[in-house]
C-alpha atoms as a PDB file:
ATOM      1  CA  UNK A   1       9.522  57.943 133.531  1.00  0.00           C
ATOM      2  CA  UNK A   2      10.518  59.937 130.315  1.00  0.00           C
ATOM      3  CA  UNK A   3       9.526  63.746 130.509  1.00  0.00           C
ATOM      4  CA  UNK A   4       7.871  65.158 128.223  1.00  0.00           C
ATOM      5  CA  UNK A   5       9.690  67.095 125.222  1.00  0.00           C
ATOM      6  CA  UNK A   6       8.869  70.476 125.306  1.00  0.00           C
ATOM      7  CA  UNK A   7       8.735  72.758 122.526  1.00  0.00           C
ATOM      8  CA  UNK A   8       9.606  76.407 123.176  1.00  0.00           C
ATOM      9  CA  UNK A   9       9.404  79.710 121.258  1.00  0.00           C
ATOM     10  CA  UNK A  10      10.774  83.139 122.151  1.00  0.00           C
ATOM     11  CA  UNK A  11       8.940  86.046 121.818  1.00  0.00           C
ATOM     12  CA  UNK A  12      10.216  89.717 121.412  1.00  0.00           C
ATOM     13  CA  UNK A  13       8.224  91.992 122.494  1.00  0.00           C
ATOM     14  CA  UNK A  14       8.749  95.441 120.903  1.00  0.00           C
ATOM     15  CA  UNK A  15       7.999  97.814 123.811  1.00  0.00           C
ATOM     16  CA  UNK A  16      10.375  97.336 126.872  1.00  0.00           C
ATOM     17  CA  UNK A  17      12.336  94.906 124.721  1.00  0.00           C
ATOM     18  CA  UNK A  18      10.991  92.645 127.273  1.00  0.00           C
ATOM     19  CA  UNK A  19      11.784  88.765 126.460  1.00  0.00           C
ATOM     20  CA  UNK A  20       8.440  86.070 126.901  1.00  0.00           C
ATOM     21  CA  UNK A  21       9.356  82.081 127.321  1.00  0.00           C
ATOM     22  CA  UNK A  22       6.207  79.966 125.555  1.00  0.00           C
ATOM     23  CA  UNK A  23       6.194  76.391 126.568  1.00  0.00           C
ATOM     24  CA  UNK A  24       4.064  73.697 125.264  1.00  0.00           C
ATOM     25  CA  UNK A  25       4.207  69.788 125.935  1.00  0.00           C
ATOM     26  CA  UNK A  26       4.643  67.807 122.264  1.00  0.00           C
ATOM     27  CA  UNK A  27       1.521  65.279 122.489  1.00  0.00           C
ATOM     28  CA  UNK A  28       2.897  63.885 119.419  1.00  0.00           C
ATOM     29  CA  UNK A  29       4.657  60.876 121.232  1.00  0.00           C
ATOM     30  CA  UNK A  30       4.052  57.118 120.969  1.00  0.00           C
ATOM     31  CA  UNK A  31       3.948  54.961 123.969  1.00  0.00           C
ATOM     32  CA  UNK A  32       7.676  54.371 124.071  1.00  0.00           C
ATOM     33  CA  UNK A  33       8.203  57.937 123.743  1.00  0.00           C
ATOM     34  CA  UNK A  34       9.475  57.446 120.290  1.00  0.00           C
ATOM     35  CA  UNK A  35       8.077  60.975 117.865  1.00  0.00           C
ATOM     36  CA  UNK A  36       4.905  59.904 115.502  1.00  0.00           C
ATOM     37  CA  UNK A  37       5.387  60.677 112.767  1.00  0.00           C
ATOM     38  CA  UNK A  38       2.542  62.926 110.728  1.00  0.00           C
ATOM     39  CA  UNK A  39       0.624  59.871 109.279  1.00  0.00           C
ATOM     40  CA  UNK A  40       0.592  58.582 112.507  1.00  0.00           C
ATOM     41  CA  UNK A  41      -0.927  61.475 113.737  1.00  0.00           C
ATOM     42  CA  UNK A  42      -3.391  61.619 111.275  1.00  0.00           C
ATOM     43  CA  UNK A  43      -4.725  58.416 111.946  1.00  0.00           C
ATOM     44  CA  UNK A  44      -5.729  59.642 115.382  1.00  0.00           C
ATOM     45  CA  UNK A  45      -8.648  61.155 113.685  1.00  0.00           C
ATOM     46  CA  UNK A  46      -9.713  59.050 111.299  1.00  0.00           C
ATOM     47  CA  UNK A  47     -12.990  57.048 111.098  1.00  0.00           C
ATOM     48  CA  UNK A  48     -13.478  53.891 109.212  1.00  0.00           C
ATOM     49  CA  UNK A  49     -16.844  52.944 110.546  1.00  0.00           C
ATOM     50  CA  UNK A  50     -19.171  52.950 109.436  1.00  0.00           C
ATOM     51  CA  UNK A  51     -19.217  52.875 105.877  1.00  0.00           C
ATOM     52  CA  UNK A  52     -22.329  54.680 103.686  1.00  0.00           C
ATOM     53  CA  UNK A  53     -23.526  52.245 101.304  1.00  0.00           C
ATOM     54  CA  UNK A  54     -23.141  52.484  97.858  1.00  0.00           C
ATOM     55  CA  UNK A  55     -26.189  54.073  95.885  1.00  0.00           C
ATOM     56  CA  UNK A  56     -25.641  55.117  91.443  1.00  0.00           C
ATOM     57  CA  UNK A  57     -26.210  58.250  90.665  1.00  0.00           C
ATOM     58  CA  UNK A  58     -27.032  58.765  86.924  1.00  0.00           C
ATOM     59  CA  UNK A  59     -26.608  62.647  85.345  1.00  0.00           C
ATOM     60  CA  UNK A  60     -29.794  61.440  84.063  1.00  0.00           C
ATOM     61  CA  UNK A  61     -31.867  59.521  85.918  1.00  0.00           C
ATOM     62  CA  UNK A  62     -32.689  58.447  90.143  1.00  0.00           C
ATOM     63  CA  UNK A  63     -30.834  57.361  92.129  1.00  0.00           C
ATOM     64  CA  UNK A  64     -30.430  53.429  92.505  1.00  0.00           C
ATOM     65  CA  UNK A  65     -32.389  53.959  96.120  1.00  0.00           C
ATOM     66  CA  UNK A  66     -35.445  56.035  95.187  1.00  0.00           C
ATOM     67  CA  UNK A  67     -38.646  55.222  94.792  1.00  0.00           C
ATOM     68  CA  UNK A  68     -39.600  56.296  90.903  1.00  0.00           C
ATOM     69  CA  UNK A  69     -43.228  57.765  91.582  1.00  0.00           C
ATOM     70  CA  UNK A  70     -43.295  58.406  87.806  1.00  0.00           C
ATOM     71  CA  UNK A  71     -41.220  57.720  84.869  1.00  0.00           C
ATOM     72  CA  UNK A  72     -43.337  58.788  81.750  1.00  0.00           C
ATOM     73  CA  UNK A  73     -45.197  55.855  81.172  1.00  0.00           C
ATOM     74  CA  UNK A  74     -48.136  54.982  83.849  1.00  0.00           C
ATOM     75  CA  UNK A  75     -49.836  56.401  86.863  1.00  0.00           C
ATOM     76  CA  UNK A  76     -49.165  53.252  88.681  1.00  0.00           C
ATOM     77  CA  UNK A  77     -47.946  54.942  91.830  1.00  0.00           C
ATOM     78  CA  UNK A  78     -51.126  57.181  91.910  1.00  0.00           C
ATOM     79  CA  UNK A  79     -54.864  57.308  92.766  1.00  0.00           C
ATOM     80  CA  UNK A  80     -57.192  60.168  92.796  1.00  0.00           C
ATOM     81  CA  UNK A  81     -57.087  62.382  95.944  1.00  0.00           C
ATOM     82  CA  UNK A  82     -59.971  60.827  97.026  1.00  0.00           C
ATOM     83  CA  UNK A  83     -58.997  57.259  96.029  1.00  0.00           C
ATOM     84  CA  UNK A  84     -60.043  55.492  93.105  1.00  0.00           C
ATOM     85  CA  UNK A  85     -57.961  55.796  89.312  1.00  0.00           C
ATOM     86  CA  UNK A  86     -56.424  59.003  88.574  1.00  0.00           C
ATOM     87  CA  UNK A  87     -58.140  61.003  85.636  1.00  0.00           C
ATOM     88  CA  UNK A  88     -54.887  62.971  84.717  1.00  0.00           C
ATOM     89  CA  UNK A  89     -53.827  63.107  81.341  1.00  0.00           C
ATOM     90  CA  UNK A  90     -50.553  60.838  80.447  1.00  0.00           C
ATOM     91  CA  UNK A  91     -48.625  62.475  77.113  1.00  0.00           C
ATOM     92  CA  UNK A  92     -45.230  62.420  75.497  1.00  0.00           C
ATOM     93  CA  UNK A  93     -43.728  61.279  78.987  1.00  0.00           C
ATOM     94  CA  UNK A  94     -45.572  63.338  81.051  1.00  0.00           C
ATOM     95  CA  UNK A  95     -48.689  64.132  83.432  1.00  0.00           C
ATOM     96  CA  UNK A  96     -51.519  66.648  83.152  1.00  0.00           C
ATOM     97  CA  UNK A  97     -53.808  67.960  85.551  1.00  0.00           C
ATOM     98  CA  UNK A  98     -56.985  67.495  83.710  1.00  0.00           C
ATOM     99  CA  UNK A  99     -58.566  70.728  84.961  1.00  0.00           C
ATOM    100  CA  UNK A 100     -61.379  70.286  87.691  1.00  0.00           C
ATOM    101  CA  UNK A 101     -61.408  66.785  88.134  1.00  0.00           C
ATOM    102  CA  UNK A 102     -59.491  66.610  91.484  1.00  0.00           C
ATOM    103  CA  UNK A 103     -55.664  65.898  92.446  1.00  0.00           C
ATOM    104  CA  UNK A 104     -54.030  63.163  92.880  1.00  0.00           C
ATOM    105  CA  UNK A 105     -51.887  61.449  95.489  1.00  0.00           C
ATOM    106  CA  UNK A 106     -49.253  59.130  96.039  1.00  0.00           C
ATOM    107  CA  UNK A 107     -50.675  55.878  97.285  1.00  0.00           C
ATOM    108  CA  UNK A 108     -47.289  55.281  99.461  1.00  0.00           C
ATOM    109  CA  UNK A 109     -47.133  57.438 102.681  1.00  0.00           C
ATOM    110  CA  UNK A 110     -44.305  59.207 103.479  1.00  0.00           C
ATOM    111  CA  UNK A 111     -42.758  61.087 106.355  1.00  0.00           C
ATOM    112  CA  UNK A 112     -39.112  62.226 105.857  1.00  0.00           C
ATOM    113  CA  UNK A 113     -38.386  62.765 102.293  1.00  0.00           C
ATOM    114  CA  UNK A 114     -35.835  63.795  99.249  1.00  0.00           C
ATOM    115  CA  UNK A 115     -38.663  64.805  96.969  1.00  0.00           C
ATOM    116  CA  UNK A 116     -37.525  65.632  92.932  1.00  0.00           C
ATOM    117  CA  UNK A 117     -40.200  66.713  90.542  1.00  0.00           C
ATOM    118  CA  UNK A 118     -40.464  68.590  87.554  1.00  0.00           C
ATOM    119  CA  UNK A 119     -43.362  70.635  86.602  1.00  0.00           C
ATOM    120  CA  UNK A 120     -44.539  72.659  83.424  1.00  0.00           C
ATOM    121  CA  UNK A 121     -46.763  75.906  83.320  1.00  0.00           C
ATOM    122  CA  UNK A 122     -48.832  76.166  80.303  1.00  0.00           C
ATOM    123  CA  UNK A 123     -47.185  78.302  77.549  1.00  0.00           C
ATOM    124  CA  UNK A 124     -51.076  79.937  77.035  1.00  0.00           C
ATOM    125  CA  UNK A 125     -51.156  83.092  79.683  1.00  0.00           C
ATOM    126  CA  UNK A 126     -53.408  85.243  77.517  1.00  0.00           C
ATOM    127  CA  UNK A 127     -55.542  87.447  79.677  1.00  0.00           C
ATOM    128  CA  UNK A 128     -54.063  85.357  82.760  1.00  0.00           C
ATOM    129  CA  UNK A 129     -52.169  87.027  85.648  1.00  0.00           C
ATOM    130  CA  UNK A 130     -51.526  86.852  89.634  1.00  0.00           C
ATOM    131  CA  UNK A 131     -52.854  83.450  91.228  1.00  0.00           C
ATOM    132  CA  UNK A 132     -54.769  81.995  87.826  1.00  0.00           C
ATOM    133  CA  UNK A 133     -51.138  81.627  86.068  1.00  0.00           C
ATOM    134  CA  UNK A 134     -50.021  77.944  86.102  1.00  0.00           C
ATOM    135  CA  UNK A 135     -51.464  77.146  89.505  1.00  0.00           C
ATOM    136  CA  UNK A 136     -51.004  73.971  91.256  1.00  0.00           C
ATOM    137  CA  UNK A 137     -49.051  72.865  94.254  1.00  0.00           C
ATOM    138  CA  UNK A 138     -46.944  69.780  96.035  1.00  0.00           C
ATOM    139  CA  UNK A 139     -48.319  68.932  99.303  1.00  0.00           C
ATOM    140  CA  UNK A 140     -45.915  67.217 101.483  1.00  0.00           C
ATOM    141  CA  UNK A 141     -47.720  64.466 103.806  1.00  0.00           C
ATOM    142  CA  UNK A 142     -50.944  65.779 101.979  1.00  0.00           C
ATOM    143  CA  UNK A 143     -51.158  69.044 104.262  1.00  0.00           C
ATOM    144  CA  UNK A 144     -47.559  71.300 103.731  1.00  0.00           C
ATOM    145  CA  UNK A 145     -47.889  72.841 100.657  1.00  0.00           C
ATOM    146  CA  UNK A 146     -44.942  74.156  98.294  1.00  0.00           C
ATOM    147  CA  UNK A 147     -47.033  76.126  95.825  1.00  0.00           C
ATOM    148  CA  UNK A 148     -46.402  75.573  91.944  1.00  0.00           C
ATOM    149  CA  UNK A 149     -47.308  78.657  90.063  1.00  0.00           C
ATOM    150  CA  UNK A 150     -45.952  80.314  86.810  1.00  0.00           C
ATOM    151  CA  UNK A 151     -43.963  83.108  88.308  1.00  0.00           C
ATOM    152  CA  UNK A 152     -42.438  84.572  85.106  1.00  0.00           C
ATOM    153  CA  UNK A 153     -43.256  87.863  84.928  1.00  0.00           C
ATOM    154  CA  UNK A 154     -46.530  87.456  86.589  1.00  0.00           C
ATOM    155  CA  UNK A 155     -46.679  90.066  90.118  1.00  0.00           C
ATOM    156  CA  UNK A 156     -48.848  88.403  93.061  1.00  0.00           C
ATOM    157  CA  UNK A 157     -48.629  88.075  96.582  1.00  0.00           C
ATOM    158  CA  UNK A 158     -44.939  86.728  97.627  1.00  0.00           C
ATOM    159  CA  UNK A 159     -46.139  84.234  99.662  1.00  0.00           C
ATOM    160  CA  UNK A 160     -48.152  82.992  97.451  1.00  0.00           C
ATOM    161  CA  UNK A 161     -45.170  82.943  94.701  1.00  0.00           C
ATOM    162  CA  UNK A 162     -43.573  79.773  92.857  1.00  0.00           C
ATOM    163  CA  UNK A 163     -41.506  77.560  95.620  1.00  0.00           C
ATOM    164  CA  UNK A 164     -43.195  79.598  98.284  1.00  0.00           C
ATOM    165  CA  UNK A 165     -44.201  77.842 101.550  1.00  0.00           C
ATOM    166  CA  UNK A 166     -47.923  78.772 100.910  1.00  0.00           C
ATOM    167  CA  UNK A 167     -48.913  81.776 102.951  1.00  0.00           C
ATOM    168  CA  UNK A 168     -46.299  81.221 105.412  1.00  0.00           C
ATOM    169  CA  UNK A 169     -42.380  81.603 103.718  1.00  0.00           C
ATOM    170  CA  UNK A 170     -41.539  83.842 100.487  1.00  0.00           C
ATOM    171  CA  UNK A 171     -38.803  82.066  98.486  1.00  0.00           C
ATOM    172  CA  UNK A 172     -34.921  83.636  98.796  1.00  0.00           C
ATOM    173  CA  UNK A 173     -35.312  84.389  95.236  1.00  0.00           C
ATOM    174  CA  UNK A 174     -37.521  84.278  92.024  1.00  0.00           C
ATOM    175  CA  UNK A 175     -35.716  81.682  90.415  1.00  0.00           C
ATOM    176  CA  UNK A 176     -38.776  80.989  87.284  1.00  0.00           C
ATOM    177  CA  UNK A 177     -38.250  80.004  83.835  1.00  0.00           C
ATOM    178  CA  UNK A 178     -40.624  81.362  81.723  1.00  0.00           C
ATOM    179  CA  UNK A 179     -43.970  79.447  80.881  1.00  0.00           C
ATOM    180  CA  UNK A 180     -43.868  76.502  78.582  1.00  0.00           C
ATOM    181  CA  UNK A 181     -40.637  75.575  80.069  1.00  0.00           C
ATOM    182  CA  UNK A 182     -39.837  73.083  82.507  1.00  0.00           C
ATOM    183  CA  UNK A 183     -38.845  73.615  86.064  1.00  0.00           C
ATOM    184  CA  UNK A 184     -37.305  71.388  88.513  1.00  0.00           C
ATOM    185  CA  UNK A 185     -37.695  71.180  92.531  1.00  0.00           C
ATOM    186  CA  UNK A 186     -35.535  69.328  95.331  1.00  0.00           C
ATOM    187  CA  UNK A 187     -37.257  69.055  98.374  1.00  0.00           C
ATOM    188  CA  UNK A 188     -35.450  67.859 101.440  1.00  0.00           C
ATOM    189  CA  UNK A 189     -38.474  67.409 104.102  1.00  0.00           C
ATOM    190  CA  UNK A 190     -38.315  66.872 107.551  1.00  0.00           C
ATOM    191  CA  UNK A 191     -41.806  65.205 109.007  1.00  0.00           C
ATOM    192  CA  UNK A 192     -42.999  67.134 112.314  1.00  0.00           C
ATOM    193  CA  UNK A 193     -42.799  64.700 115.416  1.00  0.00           C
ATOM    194  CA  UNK A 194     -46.097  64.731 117.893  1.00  0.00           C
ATOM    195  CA  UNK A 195     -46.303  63.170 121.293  1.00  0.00           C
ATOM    196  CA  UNK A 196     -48.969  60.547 122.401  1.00  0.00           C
ATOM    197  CA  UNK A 197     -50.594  63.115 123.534  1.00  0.00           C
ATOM    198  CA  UNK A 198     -51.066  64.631 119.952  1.00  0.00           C
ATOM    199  CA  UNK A 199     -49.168  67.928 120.972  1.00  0.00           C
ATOM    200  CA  UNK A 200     -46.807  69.003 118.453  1.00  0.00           C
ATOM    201  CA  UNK A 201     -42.974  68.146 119.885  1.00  0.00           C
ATOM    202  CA  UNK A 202     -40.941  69.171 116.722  1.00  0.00           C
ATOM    203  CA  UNK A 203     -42.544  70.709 113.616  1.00  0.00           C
ATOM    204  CA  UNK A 204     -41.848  70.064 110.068  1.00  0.00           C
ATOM    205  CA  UNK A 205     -39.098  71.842 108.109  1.00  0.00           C
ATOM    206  CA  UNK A 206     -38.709  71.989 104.301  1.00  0.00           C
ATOM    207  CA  UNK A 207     -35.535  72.939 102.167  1.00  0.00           C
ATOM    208  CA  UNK A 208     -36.518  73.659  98.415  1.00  0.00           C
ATOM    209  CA  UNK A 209     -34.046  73.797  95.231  1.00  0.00           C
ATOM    210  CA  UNK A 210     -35.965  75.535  92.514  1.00  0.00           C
ATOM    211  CA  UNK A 211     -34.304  74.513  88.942  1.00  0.00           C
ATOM    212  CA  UNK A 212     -31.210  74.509  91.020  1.00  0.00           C
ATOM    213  CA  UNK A 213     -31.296  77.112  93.005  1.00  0.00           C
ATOM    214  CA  UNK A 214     -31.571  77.467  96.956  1.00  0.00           C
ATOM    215  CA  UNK A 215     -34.980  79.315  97.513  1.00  0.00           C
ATOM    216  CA  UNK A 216     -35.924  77.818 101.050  1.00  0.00           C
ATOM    217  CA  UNK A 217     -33.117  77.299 103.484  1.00  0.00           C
ATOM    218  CA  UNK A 218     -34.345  74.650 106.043  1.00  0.00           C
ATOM    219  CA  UNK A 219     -37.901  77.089 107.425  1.00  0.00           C
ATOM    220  CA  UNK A 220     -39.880  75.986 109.640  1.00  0.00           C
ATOM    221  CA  UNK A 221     -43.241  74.985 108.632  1.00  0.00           C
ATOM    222  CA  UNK A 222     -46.135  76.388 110.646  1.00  0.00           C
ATOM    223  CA  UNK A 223     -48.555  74.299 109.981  1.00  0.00           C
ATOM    224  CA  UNK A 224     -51.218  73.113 107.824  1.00  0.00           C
ATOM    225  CA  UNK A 225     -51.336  75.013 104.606  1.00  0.00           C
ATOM    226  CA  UNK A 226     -54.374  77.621 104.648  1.00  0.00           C
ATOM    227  CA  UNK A 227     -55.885  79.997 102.237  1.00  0.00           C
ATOM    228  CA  UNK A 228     -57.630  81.277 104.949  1.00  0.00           C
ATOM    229  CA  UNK A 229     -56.671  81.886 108.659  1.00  0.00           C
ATOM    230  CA  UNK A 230     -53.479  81.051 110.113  1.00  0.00           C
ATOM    231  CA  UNK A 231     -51.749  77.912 109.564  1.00  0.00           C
ATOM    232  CA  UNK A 232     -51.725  75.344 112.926  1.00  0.00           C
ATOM    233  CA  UNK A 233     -50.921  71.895 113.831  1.00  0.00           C
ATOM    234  CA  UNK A 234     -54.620  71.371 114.996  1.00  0.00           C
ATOM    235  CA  UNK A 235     -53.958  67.664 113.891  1.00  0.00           C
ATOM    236  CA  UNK A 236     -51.647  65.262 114.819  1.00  0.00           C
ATOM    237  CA  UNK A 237     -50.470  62.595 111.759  1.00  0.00           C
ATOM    238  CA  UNK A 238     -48.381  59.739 110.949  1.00  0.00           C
ATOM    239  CA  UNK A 239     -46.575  59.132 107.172  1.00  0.00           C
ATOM    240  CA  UNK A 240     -48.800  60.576 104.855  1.00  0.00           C
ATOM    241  CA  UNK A 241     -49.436  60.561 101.176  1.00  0.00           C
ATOM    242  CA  UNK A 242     -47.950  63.232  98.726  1.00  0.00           C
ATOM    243  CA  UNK A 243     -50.628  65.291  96.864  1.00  0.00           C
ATOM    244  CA  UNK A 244     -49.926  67.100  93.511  1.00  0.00           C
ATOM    245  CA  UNK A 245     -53.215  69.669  93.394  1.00  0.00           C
ATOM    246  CA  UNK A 246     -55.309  70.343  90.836  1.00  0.00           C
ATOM    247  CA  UNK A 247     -56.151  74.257  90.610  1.00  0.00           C
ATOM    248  CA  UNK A 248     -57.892  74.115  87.402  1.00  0.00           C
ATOM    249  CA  UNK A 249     -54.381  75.046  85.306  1.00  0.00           C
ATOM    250  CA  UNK A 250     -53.306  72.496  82.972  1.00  0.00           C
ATOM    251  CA  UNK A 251     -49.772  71.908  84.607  1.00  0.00           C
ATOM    252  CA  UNK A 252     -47.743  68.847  83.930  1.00  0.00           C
ATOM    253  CA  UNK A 253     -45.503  66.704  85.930  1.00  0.00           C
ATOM    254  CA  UNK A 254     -42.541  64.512  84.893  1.00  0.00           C
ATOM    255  CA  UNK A 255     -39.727  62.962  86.449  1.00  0.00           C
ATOM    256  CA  UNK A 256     -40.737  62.025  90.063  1.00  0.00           C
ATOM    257  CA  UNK A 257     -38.494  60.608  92.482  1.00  0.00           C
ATOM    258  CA  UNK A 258     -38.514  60.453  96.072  1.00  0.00           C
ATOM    259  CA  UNK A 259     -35.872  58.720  98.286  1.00  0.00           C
ATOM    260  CA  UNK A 260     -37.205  57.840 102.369  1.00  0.00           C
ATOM    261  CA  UNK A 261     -35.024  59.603 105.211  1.00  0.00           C
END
């Protein structure tokens, strides 16, 4: 049986001019005890399988495996948030809240998501400020709420701010454009997992881009979205519909894309 090479360094150390012997075995040996050489090596760690499938990404447009929620032309994908047609207005590509007549919501249900969107604040703020600035909100499964607010310039309660987690996570940073402009989010969502039971085994967490920017680094979400009283998982759910709110603001809504987990 062939030994193993060994490969040896010598060490001086300064104090005591004292002499240290370093041994190593070479693992880098084929069967026959011929040297691999570095390719060979290489290949040790390399995995072919298996392979992610192909999916277009357009500068411009979704990807080839989403599922376009709204392109500009129809509410097709919609109802109201109580079922029946949606009464939002459609214009120049686009969807407005029209102002206390309800939300709407996706008529797909969804759990684990890659949510884009991009939303408008009205460019009117005269004698507007704090919460009644270009309020609405995205509520993942219909009960986590990312809150959609014109956060230019406009003080109010942080956690109650543009790409907040409503009343539960303040954003990183205050990434608005200024009203009339449009913004963009990326939401990666993670669906909370319940047992039979209906206790909570693993709750949700949300990561949000706002117009590009990192503002919510995977938090965990506490629960159902309250403007009152602290948020819980008094409920236990399946896939659930995504709700755009209406908060009597006229803010619009373009572009929507979501891709299933």
């Amino acid at each position: 049986m062939q030994k193993p090479n060994l490969t040896c360094s010598l060490s001086t150390l300064i104090l005591g001019s004292l002499l240290t012997l370093g041994c190593q075995a070479d693992t880098t040996e084929s069967p026959t005890g011929k040297a691999l050489e570095p390719w060979q090596q290489a290949q040790k760690t390399e995995v072919w399988e298996p392979v992610p499938r192909k999916v277009e990404a357009p500068a411009d447009g979704a990807p080839s495996d989403a599922i376009v929620l709204f392109d500009g032309t129809d509410l097709s994908e919609w109802e109201g948030e109580s079922g029946g047609e949606p009464t939002w207005i459609l214009d120049e590509g686009a969807m407005t809240v029209a102002r206390k007549t309800g939300g709407i919501r996706t008529k797909r249900d969804f759990c684990d998501i890659q949510l884009h969107l991009e939303w408008r604040a009205p460019s009117d703020i005269e004698g507007m400020d704090g919460q009644n600035r270009g309020n609405s909100g995205v509520f993942l499964q219909g009960r986590y709420e990312v809150q959609v607010l014109d956060s230019y310039n406009n003080k109010t309660y942080p956690n109650g701010q543009a790409a907040s987690i409503y009343k539960q996570h303040i954003p990183l940073v205050n990434a608005t454009r200024p009203p009339g402009d449009w913004q963009t989010y990326d939401i990666i969502y993670q669906a909370p997992e319940f047992a039979e039971s209906g206790a909570l085994q693993t709750p949700a967490y949300v990561t949000v881009l706002h117009n590009g920017v990192l503002v919510q680094n995977h938090v965990e979400i506490q629960g159902a979205t309250e403007w009152i009283g602290e948020p819980s998982y008094d409920e236990a759910h399946g896939c659930a519909p995504i709700h755009l709110q209406d908060h009597d603001a006229a803010v619009s809504f373009r572009n929507i894309w979501v891709r299933e987990l």
